[in-house]
Protein backbone atom coordinates (compact mmCIF):
# COMPACT_ATOMS: atom_id res chain seq x y z
CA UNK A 1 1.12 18.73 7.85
CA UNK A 2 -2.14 18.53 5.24
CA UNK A 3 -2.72 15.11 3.95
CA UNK A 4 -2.23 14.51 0.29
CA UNK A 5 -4.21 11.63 0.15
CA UNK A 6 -7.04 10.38 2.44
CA UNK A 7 -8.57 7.08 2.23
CA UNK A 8 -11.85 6.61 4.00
CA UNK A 9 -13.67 3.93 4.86
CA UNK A 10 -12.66 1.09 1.83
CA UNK A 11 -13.70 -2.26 1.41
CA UNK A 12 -13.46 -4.58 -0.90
CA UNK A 13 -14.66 -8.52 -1.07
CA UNK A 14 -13.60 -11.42 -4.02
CA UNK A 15 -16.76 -13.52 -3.49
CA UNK A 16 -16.54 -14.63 0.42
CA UNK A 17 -12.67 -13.76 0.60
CA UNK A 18 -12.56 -9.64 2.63
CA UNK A 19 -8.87 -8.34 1.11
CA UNK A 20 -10.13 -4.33 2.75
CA UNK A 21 -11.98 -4.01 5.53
CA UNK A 22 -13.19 -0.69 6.83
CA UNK A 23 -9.41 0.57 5.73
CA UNK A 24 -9.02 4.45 7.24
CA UNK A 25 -5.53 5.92 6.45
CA UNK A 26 -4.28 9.86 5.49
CA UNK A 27 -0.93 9.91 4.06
CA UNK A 28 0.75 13.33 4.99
CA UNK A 29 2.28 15.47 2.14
CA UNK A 30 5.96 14.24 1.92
CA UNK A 31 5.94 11.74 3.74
CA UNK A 32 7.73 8.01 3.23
CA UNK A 33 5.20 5.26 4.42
CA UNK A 34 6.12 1.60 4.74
CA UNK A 35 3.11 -0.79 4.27
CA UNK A 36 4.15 -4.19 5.97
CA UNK A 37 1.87 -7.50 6.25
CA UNK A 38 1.73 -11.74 5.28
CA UNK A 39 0.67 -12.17 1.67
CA UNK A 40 -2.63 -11.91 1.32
CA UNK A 41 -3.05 -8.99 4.05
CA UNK A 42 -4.21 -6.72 1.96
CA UNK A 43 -1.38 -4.45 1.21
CA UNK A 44 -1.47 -4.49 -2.55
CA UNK A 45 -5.14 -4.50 -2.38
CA UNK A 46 -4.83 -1.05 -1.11
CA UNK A 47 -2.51 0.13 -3.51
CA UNK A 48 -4.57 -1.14 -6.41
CA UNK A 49 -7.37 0.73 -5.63
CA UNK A 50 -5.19 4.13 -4.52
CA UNK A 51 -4.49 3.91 -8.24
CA UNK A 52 -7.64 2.94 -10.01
CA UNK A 53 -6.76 -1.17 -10.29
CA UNK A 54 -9.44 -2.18 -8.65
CA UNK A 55 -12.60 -0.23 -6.97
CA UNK A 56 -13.90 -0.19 -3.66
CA UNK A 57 -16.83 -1.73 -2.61
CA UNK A 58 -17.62 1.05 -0.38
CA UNK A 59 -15.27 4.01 1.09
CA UNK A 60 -13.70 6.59 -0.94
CA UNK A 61 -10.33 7.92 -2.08
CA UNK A 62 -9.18 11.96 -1.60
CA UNK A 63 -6.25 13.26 -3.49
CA UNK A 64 -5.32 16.89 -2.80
CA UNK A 65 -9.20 17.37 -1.56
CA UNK A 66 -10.54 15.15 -4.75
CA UNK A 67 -12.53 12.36 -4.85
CA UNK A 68 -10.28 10.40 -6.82
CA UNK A 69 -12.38 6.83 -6.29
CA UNK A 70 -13.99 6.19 -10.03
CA UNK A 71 -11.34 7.94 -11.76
CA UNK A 72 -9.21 4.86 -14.61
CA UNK A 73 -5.63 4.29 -13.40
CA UNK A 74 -4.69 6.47 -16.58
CA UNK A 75 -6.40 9.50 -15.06
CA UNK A 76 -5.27 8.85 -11.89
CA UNK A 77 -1.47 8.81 -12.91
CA UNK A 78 -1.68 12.22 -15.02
CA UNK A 79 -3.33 14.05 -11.94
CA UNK A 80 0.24 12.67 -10.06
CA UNK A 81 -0.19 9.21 -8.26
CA UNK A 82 2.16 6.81 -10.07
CA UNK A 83 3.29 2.90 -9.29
CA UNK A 84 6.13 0.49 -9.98
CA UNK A 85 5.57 -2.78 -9.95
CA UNK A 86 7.29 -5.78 -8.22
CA UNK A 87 7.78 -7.15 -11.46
CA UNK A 88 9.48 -4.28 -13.46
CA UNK A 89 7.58 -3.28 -16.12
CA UNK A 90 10.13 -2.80 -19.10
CA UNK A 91 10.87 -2.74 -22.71
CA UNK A 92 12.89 -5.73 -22.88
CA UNK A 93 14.22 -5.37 -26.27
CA UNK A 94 15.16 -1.79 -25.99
CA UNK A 95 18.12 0.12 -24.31
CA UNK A 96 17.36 1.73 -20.96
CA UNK A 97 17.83 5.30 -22.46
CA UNK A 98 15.06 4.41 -25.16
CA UNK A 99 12.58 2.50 -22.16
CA UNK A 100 13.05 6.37 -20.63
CA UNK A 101 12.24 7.94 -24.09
CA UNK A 102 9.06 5.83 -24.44
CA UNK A 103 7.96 6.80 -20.84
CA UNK A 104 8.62 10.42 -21.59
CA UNK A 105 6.64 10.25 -25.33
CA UNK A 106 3.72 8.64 -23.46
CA UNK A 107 4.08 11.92 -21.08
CA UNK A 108 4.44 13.99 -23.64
CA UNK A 109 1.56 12.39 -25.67
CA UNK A 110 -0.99 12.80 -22.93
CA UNK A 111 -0.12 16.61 -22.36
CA UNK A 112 -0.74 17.08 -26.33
CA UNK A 113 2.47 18.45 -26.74
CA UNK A 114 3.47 15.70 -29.18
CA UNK A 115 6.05 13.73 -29.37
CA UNK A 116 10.16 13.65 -29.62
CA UNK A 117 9.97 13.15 -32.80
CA UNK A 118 8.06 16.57 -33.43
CA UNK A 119 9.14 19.56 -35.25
CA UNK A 120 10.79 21.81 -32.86
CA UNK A 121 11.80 19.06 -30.54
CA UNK A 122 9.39 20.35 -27.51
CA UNK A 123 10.40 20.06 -24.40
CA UNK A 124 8.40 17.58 -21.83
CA UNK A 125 5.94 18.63 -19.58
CA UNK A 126 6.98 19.63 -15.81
CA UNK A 127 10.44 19.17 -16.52
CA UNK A 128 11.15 21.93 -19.01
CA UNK A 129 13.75 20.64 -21.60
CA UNK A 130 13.85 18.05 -24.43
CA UNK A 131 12.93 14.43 -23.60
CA UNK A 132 16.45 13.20 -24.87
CA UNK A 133 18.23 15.78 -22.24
CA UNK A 134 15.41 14.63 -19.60
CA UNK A 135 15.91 10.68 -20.31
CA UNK A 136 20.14 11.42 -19.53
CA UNK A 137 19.39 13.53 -16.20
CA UNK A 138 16.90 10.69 -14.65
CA UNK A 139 19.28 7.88 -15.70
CA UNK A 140 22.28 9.93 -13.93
CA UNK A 141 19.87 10.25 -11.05
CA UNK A 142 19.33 6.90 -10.49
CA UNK A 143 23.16 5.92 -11.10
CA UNK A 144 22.32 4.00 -14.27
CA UNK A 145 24.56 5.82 -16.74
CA UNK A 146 26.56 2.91 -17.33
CA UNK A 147 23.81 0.94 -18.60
CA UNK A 148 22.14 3.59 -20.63
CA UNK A 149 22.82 1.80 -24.02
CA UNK A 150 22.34 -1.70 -22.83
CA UNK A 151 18.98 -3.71 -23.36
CA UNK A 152 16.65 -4.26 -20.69
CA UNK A 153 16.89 -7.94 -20.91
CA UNK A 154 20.28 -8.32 -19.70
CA UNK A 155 20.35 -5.82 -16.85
CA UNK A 156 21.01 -7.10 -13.33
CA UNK A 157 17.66 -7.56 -11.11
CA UNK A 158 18.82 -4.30 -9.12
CA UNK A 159 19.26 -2.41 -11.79
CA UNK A 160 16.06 -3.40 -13.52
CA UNK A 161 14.24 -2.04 -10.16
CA UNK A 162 16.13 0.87 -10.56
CA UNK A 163 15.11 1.68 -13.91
CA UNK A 164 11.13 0.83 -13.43
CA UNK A 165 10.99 3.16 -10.65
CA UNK A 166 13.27 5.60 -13.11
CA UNK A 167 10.63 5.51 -15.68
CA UNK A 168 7.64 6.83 -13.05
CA UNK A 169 9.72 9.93 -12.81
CA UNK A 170 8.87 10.75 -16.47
CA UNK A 171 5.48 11.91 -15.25
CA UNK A 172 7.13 13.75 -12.09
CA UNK A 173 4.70 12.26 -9.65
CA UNK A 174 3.63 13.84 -6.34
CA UNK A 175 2.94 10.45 -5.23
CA UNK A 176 4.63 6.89 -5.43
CA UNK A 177 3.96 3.98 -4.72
CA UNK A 178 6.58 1.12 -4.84
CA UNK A 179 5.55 -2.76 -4.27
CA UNK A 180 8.51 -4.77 -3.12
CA UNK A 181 11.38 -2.03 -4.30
CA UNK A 182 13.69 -4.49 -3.01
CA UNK A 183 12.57 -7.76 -3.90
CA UNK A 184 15.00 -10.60 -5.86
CA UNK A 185 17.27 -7.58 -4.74
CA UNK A 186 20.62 -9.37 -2.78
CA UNK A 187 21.24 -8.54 0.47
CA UNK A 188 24.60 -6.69 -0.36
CA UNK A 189 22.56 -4.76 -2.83
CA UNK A 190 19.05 -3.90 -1.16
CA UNK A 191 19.68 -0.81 0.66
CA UNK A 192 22.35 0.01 -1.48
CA UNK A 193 18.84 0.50 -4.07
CA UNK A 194 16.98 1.58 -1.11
CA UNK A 195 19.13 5.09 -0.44
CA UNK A 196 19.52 5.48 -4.39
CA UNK A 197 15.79 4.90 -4.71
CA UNK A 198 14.88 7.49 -2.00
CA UNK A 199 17.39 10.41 -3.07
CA UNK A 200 16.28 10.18 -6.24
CA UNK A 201 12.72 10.63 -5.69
CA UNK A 202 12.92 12.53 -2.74
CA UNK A 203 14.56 15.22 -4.64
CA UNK A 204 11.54 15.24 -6.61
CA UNK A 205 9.39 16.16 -3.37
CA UNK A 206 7.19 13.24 -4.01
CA UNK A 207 5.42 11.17 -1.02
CA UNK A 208 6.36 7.77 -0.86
CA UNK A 209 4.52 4.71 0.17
CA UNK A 210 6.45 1.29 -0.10
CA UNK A 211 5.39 -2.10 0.19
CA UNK A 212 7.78 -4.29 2.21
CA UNK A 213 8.93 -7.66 3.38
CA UNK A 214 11.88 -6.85 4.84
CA UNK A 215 11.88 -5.50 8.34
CA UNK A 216 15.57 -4.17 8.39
CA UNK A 217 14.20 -1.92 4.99
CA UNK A 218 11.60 -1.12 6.43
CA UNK A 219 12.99 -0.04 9.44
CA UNK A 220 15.76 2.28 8.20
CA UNK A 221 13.45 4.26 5.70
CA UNK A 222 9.51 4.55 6.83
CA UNK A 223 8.95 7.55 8.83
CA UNK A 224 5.71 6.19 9.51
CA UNK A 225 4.53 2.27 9.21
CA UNK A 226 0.66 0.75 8.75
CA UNK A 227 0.92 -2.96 9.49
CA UNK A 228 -1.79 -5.22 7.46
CA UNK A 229 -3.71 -8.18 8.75
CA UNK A 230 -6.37 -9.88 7.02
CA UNK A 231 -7.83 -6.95 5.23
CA UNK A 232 -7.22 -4.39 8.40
CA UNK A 233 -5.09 -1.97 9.37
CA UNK A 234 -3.88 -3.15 12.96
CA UNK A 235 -1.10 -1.08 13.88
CA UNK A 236 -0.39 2.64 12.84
CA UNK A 237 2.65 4.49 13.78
CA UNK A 238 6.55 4.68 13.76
CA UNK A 239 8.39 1.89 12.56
CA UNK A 240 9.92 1.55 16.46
CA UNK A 241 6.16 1.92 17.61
CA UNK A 242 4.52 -0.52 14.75
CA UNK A 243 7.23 -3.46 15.10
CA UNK A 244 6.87 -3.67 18.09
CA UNK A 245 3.34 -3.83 18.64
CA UNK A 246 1.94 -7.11 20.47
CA UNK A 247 -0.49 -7.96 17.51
CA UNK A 248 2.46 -6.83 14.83
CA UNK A 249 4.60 -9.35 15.82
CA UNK A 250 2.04 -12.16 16.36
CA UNK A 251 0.30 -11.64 12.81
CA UNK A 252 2.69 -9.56 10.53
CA UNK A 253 6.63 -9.97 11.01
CA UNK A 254 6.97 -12.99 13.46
CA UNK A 255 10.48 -14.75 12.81
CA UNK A 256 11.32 -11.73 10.63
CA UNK A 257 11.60 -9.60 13.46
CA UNK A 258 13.23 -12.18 15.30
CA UNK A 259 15.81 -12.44 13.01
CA UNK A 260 16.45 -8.47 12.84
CA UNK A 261 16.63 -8.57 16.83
CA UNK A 262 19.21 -11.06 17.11
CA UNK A 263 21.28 -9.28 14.32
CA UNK A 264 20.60 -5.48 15.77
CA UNK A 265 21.46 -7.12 19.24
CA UNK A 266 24.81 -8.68 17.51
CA UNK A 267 25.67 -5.45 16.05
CA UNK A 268 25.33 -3.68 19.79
CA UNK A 269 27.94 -6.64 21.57
């Protein structure tokens, strides 16, 4: 399968501190890619400059054949390559129906269709219909119905992952990248998120890449894994292949993938 995205060669350097060295990864068209490492690996480093955060020192960054490298992160999410955060990024004040209204206006905006608010009430770009009928179908998607007329603030952590990762639907991306989906998530909860998460955007046909801490996650949804290590790639493959890699478990998951041993060995008794 053709890659959608192709990153070639990247570093990057903060004074004497390396967070990319020499990184070399293609990300196949629909594909879900877990990116696994320590803090400080480099991981987010990577994602930041896949969408325009930060640049590379050297290396560059293909999108659909495109040199997407010196392209702003605005540019780079209207040609398809959107991000949630680990933090959720949210409206606190307003109701999750009107955070997906303001994503779908800023859509709308950029297309120079106008707004909701227009004369004619136009419908939003890629999706086909008024933003008020596309802000009900995304919530429903994501299972958040019940909280469509609540305020940010007050929805569950769970729910307020849900709902970040909602709002990158507005622009209908062809690639996403999630840091942490399941962070401050419980454990009853996490791949609970996880499955609604991955429906919902794999219905979309958008590639994922996820950053992840959690091995059992990781496990049950990358088809493919790149394991992170001091600003290098060190292990590229299949999550069985990548976890358990010599080097993987030495510098990367360690007691982590102790722990999901003993419990997939407990589950097997």
């Amino acid at each position: 399968m053709a890659a959608i995205l192709d990153a070639k060669g990247l570093n990057k350097s903060f004074g004497a501190v390396t967070a990319a060295s020499d990184i070399n990864a293609a990300i196949e068209q629909d594909s879900v890619v877990g990116l696994i490492g320590t803090n400080g690996a480099g991981k987010t480093t990577f994602i930041n400059m896949i969408t325009g955060y930060l640049k590379p020192d050297r290396g560059r960054i293909h999108y659909e054949g495109r040199d997407i490298t010196d392209l702003a992160p605005r540019d780079i999410t209207r040609i398809g390559i959107c991000r949630s955060f680990q933090i959720p990024q949210l409206y606190s004040s307003l109701t999750a129906y009107e955070n997906m209204l303001m994503g779908l206006g800023v859509v709308m905006r950029n297309a120079g269709v106008g707004g909701f608010f227009s004369r004619g009430r136009p419908n939003v770009p890629g999706h086909g219909r008024p933003a008020e009928e596309v802000a009900d179908a995304i919530l429903e998607r994501f299972g958040l119905v019940e909280y469509r007329d609540k305020n940010a603030q007050v929805l569950p952590g769970g729910v307020r992952k849900l709902l970040d990762i909602a709002l990158t639907m507005a622009a209908k991306p062809k690639i996403l990248l999630l840091d942490e989906p399941t962070s401050g998530v419980s454990a009853e909860e996490k791949f609970v998120i996880m499955e609604m998460i991955m429906k919902a955007v794999r219905a979309e046909g958008a590639t994922v890449l996820f950053v992840e801490h959690d091995m059992e996650v990781v496990s049950r949804f990358a088809q493919r894994v790149l394991a992170f290590y001091d600003g290098r790639i060190i292990a590229d493959g299949s999550p069985d292949t990548v976890l358990s890699d010599r080097e993987v478990k030495r510098f990367v998951v360690g007691g982590e993938l102790h722990r999901l041993d003993e419990k997939q060995g407990a589950a097997n008794a």
